[in-house]
C-alpha atoms as a PDB file:
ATOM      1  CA  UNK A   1      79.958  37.771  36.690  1.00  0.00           C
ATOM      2  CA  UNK A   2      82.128  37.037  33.757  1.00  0.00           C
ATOM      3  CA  UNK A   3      84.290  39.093  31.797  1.00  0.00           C
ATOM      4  CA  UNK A   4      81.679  40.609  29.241  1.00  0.00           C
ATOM      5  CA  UNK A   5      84.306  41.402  26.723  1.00  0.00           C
ATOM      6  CA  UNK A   6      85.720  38.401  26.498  1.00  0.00           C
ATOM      7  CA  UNK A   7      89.209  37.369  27.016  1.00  0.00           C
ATOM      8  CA  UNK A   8      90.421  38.559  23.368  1.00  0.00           C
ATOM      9  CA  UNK A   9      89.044  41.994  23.504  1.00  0.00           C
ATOM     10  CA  UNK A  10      91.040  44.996  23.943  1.00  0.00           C
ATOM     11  CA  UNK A  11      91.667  46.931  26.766  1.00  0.00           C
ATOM     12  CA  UNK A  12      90.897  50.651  26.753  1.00  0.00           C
ATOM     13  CA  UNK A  13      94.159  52.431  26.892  1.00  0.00           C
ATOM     14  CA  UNK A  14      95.413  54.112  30.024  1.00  0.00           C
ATOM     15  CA  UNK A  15      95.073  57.602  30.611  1.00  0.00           C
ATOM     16  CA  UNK A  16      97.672  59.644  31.803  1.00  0.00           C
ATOM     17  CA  UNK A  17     100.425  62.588  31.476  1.00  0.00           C
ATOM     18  CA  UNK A  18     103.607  62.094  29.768  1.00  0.00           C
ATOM     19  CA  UNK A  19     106.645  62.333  32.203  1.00  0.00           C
ATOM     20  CA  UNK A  20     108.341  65.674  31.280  1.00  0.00           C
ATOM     21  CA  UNK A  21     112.055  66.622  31.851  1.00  0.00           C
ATOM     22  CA  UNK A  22     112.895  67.638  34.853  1.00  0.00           C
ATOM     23  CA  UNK A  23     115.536  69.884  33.456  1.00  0.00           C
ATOM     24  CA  UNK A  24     118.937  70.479  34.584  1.00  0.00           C
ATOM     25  CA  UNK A  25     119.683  70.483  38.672  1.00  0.00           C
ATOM     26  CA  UNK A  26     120.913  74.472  38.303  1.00  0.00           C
ATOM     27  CA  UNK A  27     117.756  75.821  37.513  1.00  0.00           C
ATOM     28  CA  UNK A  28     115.461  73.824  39.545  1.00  0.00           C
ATOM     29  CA  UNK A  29     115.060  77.322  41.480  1.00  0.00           C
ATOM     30  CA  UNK A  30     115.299  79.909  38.659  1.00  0.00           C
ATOM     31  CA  UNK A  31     111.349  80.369  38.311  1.00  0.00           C
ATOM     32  CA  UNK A  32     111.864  81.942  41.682  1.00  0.00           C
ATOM     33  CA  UNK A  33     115.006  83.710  41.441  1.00  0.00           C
ATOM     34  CA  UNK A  34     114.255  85.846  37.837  1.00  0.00           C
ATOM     35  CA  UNK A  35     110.950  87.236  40.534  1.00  0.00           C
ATOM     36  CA  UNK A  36     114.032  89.307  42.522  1.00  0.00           C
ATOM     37  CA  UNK A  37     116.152  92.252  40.999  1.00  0.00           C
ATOM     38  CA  UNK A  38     119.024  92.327  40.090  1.00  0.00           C
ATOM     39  CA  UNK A  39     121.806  94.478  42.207  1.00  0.00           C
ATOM     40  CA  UNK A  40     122.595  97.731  40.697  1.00  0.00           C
ATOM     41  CA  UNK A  41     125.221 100.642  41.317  1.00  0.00           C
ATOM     42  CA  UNK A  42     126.273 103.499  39.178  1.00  0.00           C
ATOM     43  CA  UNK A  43     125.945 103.814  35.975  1.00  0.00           C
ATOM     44  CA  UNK A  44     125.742 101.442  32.796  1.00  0.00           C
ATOM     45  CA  UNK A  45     125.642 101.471  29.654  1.00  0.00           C
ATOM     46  CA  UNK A  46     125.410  97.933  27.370  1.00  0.00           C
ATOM     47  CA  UNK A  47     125.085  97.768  23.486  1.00  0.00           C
ATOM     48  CA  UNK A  48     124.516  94.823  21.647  1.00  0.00           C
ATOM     49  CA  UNK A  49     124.959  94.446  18.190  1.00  0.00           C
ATOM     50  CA  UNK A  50     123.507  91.276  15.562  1.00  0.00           C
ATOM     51  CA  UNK A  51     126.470  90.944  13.343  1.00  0.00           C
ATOM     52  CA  UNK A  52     124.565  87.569  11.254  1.00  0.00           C
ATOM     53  CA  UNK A  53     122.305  84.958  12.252  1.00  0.00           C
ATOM     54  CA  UNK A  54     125.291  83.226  14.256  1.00  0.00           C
ATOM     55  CA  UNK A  55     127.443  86.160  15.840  1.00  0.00           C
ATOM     56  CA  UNK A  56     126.710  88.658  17.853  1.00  0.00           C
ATOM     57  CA  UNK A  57     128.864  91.416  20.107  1.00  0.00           C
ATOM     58  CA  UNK A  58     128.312  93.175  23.439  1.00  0.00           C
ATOM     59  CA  UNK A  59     129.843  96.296  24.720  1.00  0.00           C
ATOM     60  CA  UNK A  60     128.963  96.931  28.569  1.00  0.00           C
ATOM     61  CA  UNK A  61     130.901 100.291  30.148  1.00  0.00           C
ATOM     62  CA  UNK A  62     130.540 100.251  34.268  1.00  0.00           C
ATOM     63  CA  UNK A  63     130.903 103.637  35.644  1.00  0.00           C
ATOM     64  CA  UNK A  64     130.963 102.759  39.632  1.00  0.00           C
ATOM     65  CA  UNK A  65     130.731 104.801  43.046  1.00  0.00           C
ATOM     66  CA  UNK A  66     131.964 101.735  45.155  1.00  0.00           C
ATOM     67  CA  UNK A  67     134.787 100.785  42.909  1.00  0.00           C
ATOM     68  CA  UNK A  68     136.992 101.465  39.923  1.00  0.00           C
ATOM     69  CA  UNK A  69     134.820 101.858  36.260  1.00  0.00           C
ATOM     70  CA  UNK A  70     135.145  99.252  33.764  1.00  0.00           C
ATOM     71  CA  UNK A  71     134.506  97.891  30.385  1.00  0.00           C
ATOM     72  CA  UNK A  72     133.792  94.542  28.961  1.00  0.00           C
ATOM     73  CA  UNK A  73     133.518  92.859  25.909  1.00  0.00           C
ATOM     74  CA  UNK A  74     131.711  89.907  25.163  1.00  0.00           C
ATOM     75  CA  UNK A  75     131.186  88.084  21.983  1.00  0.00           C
ATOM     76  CA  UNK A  76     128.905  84.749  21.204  1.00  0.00           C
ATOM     77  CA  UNK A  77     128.448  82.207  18.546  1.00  0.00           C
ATOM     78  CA  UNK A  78     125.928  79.909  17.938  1.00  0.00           C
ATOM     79  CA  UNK A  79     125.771  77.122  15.360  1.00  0.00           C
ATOM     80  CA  UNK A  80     123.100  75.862  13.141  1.00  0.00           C
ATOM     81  CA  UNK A  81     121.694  73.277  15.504  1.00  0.00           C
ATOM     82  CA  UNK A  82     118.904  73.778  17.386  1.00  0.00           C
ATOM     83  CA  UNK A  83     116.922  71.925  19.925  1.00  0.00           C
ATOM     84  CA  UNK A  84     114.789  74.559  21.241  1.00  0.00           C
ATOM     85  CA  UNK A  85     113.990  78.433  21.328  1.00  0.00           C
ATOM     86  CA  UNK A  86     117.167  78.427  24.011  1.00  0.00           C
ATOM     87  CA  UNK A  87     119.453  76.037  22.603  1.00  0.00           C
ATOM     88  CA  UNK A  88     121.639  75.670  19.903  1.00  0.00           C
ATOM     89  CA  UNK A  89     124.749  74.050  19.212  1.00  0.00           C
ATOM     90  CA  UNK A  90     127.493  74.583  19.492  1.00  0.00           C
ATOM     91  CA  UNK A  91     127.681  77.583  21.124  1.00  0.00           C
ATOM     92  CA  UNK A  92     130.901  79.659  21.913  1.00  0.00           C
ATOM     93  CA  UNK A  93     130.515  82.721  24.199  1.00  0.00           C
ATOM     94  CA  UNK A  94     133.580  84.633  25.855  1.00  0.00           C
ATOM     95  CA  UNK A  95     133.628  87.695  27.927  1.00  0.00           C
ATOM     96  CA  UNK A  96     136.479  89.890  28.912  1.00  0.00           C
ATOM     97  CA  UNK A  97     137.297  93.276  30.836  1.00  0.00           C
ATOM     98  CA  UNK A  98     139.593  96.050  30.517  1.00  0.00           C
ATOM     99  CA  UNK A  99     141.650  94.053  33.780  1.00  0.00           C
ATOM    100  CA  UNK A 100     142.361  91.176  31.245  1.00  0.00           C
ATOM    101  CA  UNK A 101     140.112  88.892  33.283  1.00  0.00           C
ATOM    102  CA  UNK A 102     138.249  86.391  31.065  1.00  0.00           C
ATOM    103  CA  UNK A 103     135.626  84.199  31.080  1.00  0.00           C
ATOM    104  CA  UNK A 104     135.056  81.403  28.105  1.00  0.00           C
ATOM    105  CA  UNK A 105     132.462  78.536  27.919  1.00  0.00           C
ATOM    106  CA  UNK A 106     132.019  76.290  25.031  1.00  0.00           C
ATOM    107  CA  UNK A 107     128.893  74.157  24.820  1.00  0.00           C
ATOM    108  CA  UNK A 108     128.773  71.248  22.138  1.00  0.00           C
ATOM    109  CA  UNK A 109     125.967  68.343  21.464  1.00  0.00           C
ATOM    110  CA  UNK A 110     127.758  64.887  21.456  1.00  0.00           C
ATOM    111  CA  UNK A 111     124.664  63.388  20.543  1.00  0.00           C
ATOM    112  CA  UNK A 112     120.995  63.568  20.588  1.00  0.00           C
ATOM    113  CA  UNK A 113     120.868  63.413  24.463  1.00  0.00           C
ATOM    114  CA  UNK A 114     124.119  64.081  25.358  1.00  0.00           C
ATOM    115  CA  UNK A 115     125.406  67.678  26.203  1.00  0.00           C
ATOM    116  CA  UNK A 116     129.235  69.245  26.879  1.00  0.00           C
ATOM    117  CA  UNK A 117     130.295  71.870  28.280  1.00  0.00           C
ATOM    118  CA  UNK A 118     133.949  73.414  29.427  1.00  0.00           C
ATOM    119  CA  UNK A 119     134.356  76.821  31.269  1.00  0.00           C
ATOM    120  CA  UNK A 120     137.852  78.644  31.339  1.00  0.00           C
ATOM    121  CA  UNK A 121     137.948  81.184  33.494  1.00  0.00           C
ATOM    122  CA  UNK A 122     141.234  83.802  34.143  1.00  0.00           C
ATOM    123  CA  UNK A 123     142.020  86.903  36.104  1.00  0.00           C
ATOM    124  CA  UNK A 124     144.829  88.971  35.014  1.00  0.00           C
ATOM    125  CA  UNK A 125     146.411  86.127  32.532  1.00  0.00           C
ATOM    126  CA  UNK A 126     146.042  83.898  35.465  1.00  0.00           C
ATOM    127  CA  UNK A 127     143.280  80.354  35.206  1.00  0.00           C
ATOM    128  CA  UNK A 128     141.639  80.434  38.207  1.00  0.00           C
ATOM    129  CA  UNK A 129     138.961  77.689  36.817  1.00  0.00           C
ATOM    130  CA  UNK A 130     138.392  74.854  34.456  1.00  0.00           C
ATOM    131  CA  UNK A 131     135.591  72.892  34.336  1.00  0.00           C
ATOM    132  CA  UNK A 132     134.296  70.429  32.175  1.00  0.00           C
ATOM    133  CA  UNK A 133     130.617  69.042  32.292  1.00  0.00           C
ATOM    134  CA  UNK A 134     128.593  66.156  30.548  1.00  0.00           C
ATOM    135  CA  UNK A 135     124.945  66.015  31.021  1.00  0.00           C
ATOM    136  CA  UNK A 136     122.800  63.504  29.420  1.00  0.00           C
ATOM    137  CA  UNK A 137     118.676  64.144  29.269  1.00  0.00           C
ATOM    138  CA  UNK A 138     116.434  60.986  29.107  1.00  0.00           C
ATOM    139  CA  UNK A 139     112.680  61.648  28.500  1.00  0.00           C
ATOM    140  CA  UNK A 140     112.264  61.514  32.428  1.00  0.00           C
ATOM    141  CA  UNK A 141     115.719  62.204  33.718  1.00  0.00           C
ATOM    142  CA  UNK A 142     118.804  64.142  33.924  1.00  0.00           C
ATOM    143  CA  UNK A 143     122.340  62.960  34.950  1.00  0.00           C
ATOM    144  CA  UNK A 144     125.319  65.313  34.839  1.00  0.00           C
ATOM    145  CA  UNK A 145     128.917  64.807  35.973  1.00  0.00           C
ATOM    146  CA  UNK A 146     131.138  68.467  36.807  1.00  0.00           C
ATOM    147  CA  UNK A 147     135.054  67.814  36.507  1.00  0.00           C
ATOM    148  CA  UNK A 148     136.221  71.243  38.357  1.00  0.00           C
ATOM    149  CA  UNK A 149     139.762  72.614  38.760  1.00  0.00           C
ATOM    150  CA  UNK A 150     141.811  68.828  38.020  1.00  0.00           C
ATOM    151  CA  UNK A 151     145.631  69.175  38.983  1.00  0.00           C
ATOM    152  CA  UNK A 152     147.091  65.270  38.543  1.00  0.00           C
ATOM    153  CA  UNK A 153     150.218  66.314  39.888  1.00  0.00           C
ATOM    154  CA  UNK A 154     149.262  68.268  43.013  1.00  0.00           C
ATOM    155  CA  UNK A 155     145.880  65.863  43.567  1.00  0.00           C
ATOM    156  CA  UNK A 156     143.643  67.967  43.732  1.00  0.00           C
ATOM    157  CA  UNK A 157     139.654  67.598  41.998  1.00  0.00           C
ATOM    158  CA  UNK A 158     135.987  68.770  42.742  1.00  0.00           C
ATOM    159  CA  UNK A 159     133.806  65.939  41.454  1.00  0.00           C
ATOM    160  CA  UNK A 160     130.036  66.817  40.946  1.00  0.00           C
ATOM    161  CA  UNK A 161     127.464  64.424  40.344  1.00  0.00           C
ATOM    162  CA  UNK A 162     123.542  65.512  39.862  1.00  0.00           C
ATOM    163  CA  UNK A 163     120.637  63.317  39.009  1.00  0.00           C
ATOM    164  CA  UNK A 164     116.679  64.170  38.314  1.00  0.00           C
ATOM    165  CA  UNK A 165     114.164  61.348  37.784  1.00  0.00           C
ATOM    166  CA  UNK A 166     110.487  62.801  37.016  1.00  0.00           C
ATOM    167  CA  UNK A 167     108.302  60.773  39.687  1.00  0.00           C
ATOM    168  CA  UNK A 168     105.175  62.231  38.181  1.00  0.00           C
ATOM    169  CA  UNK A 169     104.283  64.789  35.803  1.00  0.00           C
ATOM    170  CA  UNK A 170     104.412  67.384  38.255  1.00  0.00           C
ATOM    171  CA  UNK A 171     107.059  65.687  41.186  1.00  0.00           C
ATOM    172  CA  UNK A 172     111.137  65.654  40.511  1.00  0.00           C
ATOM    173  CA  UNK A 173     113.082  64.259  43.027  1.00  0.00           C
ATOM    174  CA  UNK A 174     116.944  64.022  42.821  1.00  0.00           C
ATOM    175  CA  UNK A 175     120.171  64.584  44.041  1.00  0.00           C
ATOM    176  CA  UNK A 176     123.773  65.992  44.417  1.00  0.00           C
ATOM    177  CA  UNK A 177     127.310  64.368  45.238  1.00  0.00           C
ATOM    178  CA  UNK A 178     129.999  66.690  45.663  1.00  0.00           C
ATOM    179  CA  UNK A 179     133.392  65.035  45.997  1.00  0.00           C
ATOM    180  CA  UNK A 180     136.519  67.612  46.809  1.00  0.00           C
ATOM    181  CA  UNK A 181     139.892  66.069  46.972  1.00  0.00           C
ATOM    182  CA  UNK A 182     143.147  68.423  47.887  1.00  0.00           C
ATOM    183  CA  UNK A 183     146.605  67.414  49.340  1.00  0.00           C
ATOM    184  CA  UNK A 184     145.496  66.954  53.265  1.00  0.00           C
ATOM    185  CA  UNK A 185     142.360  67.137  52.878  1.00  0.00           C
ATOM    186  CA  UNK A 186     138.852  65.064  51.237  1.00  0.00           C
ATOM    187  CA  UNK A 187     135.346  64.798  51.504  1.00  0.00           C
ATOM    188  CA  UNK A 188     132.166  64.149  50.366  1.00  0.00           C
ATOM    189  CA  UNK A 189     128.441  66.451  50.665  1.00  0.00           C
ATOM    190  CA  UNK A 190     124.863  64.799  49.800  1.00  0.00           C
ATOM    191  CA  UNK A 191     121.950  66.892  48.905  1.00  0.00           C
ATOM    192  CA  UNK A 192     118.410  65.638  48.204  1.00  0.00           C
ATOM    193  CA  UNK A 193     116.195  67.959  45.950  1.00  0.00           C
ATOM    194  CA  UNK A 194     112.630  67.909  45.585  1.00  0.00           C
ATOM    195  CA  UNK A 195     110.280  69.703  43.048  1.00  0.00           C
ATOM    196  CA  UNK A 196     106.809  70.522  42.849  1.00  0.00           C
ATOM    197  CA  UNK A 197     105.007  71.983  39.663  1.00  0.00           C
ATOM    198  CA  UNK A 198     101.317  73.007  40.077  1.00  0.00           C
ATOM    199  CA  UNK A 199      99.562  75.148  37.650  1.00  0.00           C
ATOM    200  CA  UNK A 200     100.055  78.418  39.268  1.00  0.00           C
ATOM    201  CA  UNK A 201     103.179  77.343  41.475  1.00  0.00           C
ATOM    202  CA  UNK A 202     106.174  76.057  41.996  1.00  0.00           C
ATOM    203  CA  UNK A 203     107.676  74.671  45.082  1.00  0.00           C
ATOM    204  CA  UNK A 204     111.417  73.411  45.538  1.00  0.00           C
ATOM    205  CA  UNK A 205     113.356  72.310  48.740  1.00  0.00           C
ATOM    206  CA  UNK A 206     117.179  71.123  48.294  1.00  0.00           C
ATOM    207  CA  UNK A 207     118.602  69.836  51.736  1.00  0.00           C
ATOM    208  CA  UNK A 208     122.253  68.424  52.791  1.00  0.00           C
ATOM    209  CA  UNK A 209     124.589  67.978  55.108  1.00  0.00           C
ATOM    210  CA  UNK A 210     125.329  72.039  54.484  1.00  0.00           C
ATOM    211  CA  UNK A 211     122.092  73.043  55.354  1.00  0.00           C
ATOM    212  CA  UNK A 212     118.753  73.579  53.397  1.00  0.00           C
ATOM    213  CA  UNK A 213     117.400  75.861  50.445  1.00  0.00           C
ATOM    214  CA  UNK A 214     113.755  75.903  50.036  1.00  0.00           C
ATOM    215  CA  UNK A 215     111.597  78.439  47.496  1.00  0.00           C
ATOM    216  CA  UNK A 216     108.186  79.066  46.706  1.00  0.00           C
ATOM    217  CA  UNK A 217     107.336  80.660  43.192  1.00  0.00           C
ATOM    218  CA  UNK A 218     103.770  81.925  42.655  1.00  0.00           C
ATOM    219  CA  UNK A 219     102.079  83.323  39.463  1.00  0.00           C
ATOM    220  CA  UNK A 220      98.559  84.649  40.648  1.00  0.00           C
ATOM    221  CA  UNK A 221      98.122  86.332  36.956  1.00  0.00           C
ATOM    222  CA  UNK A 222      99.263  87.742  34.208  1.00  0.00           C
ATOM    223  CA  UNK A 223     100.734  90.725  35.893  1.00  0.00           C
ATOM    224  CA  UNK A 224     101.604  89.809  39.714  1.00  0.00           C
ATOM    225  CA  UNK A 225     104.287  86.806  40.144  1.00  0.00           C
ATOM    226  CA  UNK A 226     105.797  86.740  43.908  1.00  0.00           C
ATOM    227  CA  UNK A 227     108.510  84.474  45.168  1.00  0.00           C
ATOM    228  CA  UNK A 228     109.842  83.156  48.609  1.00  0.00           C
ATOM    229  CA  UNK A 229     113.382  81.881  49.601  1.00  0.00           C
ATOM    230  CA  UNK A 230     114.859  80.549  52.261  1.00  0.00           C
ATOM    231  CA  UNK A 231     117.883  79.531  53.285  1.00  0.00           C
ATOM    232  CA  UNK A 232     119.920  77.423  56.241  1.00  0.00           C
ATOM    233  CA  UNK A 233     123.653  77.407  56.770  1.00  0.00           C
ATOM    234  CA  UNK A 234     125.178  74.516  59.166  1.00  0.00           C
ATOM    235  CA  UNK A 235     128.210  75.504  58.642  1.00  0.00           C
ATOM    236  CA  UNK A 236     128.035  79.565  59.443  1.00  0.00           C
ATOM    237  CA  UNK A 237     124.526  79.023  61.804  1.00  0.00           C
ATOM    238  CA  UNK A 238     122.731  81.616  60.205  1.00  0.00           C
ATOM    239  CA  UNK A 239     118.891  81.473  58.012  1.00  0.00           C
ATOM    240  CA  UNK A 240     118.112  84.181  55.467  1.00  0.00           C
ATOM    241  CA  UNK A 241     114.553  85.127  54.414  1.00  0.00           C
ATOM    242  CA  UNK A 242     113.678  86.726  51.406  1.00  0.00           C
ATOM    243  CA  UNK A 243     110.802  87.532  49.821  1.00  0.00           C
ATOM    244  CA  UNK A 244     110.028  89.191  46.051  1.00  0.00           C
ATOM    245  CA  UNK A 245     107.762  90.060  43.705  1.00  0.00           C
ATOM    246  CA  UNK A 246     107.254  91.205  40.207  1.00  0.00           C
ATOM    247  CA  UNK A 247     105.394  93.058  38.304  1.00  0.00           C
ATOM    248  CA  UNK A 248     104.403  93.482  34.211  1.00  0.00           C
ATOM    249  CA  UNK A 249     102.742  96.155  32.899  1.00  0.00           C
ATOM    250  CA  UNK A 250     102.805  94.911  28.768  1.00  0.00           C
ATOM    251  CA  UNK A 251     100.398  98.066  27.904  1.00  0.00           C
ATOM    252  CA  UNK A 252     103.088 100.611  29.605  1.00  0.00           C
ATOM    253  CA  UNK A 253     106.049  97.729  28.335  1.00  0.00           C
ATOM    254  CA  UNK A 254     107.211  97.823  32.027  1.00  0.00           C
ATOM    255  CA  UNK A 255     108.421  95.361  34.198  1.00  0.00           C
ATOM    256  CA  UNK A 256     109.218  95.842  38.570  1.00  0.00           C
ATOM    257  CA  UNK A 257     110.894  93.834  40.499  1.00  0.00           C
ATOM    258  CA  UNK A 258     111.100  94.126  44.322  1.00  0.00           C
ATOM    259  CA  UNK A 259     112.621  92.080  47.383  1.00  0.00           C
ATOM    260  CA  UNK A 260     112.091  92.226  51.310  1.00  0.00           C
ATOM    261  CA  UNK A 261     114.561  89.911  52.954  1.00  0.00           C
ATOM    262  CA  UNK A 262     116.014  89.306  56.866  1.00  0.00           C
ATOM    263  CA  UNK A 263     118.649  91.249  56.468  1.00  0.00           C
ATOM    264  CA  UNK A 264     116.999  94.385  56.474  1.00  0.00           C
ATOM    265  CA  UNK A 265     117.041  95.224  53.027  1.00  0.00           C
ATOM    266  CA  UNK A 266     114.445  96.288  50.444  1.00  0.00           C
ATOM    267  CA  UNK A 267     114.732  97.321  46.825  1.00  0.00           C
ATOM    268  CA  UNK A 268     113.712  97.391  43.423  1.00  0.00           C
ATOM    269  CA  UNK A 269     114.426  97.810  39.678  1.00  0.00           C
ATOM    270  CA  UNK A 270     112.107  99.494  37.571  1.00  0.00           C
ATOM    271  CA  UNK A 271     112.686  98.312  33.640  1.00  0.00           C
ATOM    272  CA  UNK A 272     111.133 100.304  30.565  1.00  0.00           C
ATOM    273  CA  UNK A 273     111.449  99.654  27.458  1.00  0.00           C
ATOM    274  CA  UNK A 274     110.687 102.470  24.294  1.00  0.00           C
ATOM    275  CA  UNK A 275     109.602 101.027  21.353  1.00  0.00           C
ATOM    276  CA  UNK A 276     110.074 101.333  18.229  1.00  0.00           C
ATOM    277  CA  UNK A 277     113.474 102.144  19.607  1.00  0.00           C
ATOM    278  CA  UNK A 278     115.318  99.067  20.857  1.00  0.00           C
ATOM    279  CA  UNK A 279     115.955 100.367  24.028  1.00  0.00           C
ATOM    280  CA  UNK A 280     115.573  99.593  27.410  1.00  0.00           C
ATOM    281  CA  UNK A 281     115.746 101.961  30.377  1.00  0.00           C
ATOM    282  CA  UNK A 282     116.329 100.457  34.294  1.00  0.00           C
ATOM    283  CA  UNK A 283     116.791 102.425  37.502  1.00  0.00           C
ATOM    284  CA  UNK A 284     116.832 100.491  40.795  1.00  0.00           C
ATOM    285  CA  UNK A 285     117.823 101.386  44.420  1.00  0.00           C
ATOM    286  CA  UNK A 286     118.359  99.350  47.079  1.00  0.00           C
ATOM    287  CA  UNK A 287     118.720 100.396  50.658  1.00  0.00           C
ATOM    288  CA  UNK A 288     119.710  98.254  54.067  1.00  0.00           C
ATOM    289  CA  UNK A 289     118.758  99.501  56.749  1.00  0.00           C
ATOM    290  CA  UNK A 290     120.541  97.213  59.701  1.00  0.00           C
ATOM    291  CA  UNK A 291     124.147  98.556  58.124  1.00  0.00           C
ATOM    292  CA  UNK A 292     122.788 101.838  57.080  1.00  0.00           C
ATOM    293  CA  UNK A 293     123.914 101.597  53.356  1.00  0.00           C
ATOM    294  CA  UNK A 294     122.076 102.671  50.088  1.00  0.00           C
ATOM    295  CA  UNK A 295     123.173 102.457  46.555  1.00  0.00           C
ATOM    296  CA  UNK A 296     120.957 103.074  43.140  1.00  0.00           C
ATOM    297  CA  UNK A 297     121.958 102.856  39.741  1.00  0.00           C
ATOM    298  CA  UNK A 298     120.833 103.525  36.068  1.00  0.00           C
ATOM    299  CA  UNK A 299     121.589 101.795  33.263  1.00  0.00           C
ATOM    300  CA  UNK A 300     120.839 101.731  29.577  1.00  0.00           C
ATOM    301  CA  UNK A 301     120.340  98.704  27.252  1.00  0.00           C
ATOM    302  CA  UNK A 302     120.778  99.065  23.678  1.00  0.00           C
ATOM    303  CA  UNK A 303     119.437  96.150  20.774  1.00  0.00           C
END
């Protein structure tokens, strides 16, 4: 048979999904990770205060049973240009403790797809890190490059290279280089990374010369999200399991998070928040039961 519609007639366009971002290489497990708790021990107390639409404080005091208390103080900036929800630029956020131990990162857009970012980081009026990053984010791909700790004179460099490419809308597949360089000593780790987005979960599997990393992250509904990691070290011969769950309550406005891992531990943090107030209440114990060690803590979140 012929072509009915003639050589001149227009072809019905192509259906398909847009290839996404992948994102940045850091986060390709966070969906997973924000399903465990956070440690907690003693007591804390952390007050945050809106000083304008660009500046805002943080007070956090650290009353501890394992070690000394503390206090820190953290202050952040954020300019008028924003990409998203999350990001705006540039953005200027520094944190310091009553030991004189700071922490500094300054994040600045270049241009529209180019991102910079440089971390200082000191303890007791000594650096113990610099580190300066450039990450540039195509429609379908991500390519960073870390510049950690340079010393020209003594030689020394950790070079860090990461790439994403979005196969399909819901496969990333990528890599990491990580170059170290010190007087005596030099060498070079691959990892491959792989990424998997369905509608109700996410898988993700990073393996290298080091060993492997693999999570699972699954939202069954609005209130249960659970979340499975596990890890290989070459290098130390040992595999950790751990498995977590969350769950949200909006009608109470609480939120529980609890893990199950190899080690032998459990725990959980219970979060509550008590409107109109702007305050947020979270107790969470933790107990392991191979080393025979348990720890809770409280703290209170203010603004």
């Amino acid at each position: 048979m012929g072509n009915v519609l003639g050589p001149g007639a227009p072809r019905a366009p192509r259906r398909g999904e847009p290839l996404g971002s992948p994102g940045s290489f850091d986060e390709l497990h966070r969906q997973c990770k924000e399903v465990f708790p956070q440690q907690m021990e003693g007591v804390k107390l952390v007050v945050t205060k809106t000083l304008s639409s660009h500046f805002q404080v943080t007070h956090t005091i650290h009353m501890s049973t394992l070690g000394p208390s503390s206090y820190r103080f953290n202050a952040t900036f954020v300019g008028d240009r924003q990409l998203s929800p999350t990001e705006a630029f540039p953005t200027l956020v520094g944190d310091m403790d009553s030991a004189g131990s700071l922490n500094a990162q300054v994040l600045q857009l270049m241009a529209e797809r180019i991102r910079t970012k440089a971390v200082f980081q000191t303890h007791q009026a000594k650096f113990v890190t610099w580190q300066f990053d450039g990450e540039y984010r195509g429609d379908d791909c991500t390519a960073t490059l870390t510049l950690g700790n340079p010393d020209l004179l003594g030689g020394s460099v950790i070079l860090v290279a990461h790439f994403l490419q979005s196969i399909t809308p819901r496969l990333v597949l990528g890599g990491e280089m990580v170059y170290h360089r010190r007087p005596g000593e030099e060498g070079a780790i691959l990892t491959l990374a792989g990424k998997y987005t369905a509608q109700k979960w996410v898988a993700t599997l990073n393996v290298g010369y080091g060993g492997a990393h693999a999570s699972y992250y699954h939202r069954a509904n609005e209130q249960v999200q659970v979340g499975v990691e596990l890890e290989a070290n070459t290098r130390l011969q040992e595999t950790t399991f751990a498995f977590g769950y969350q769950l949200n309550l909006p009608q109470a406005n609480v939120v529980f998070r609890g893990l199950l891992d190899s080690n032998w531990s459990v725990g959980g943090v219970l979060e509550k928040k008590l409107p109109p107030l702007p305050v947020t209440l979270a107790l969470g114990a933790f107990l392991n039961h191979w080393k025979n060690r348990f720890h809770c803590g409280f703290s209170v979140i203010v603004g």
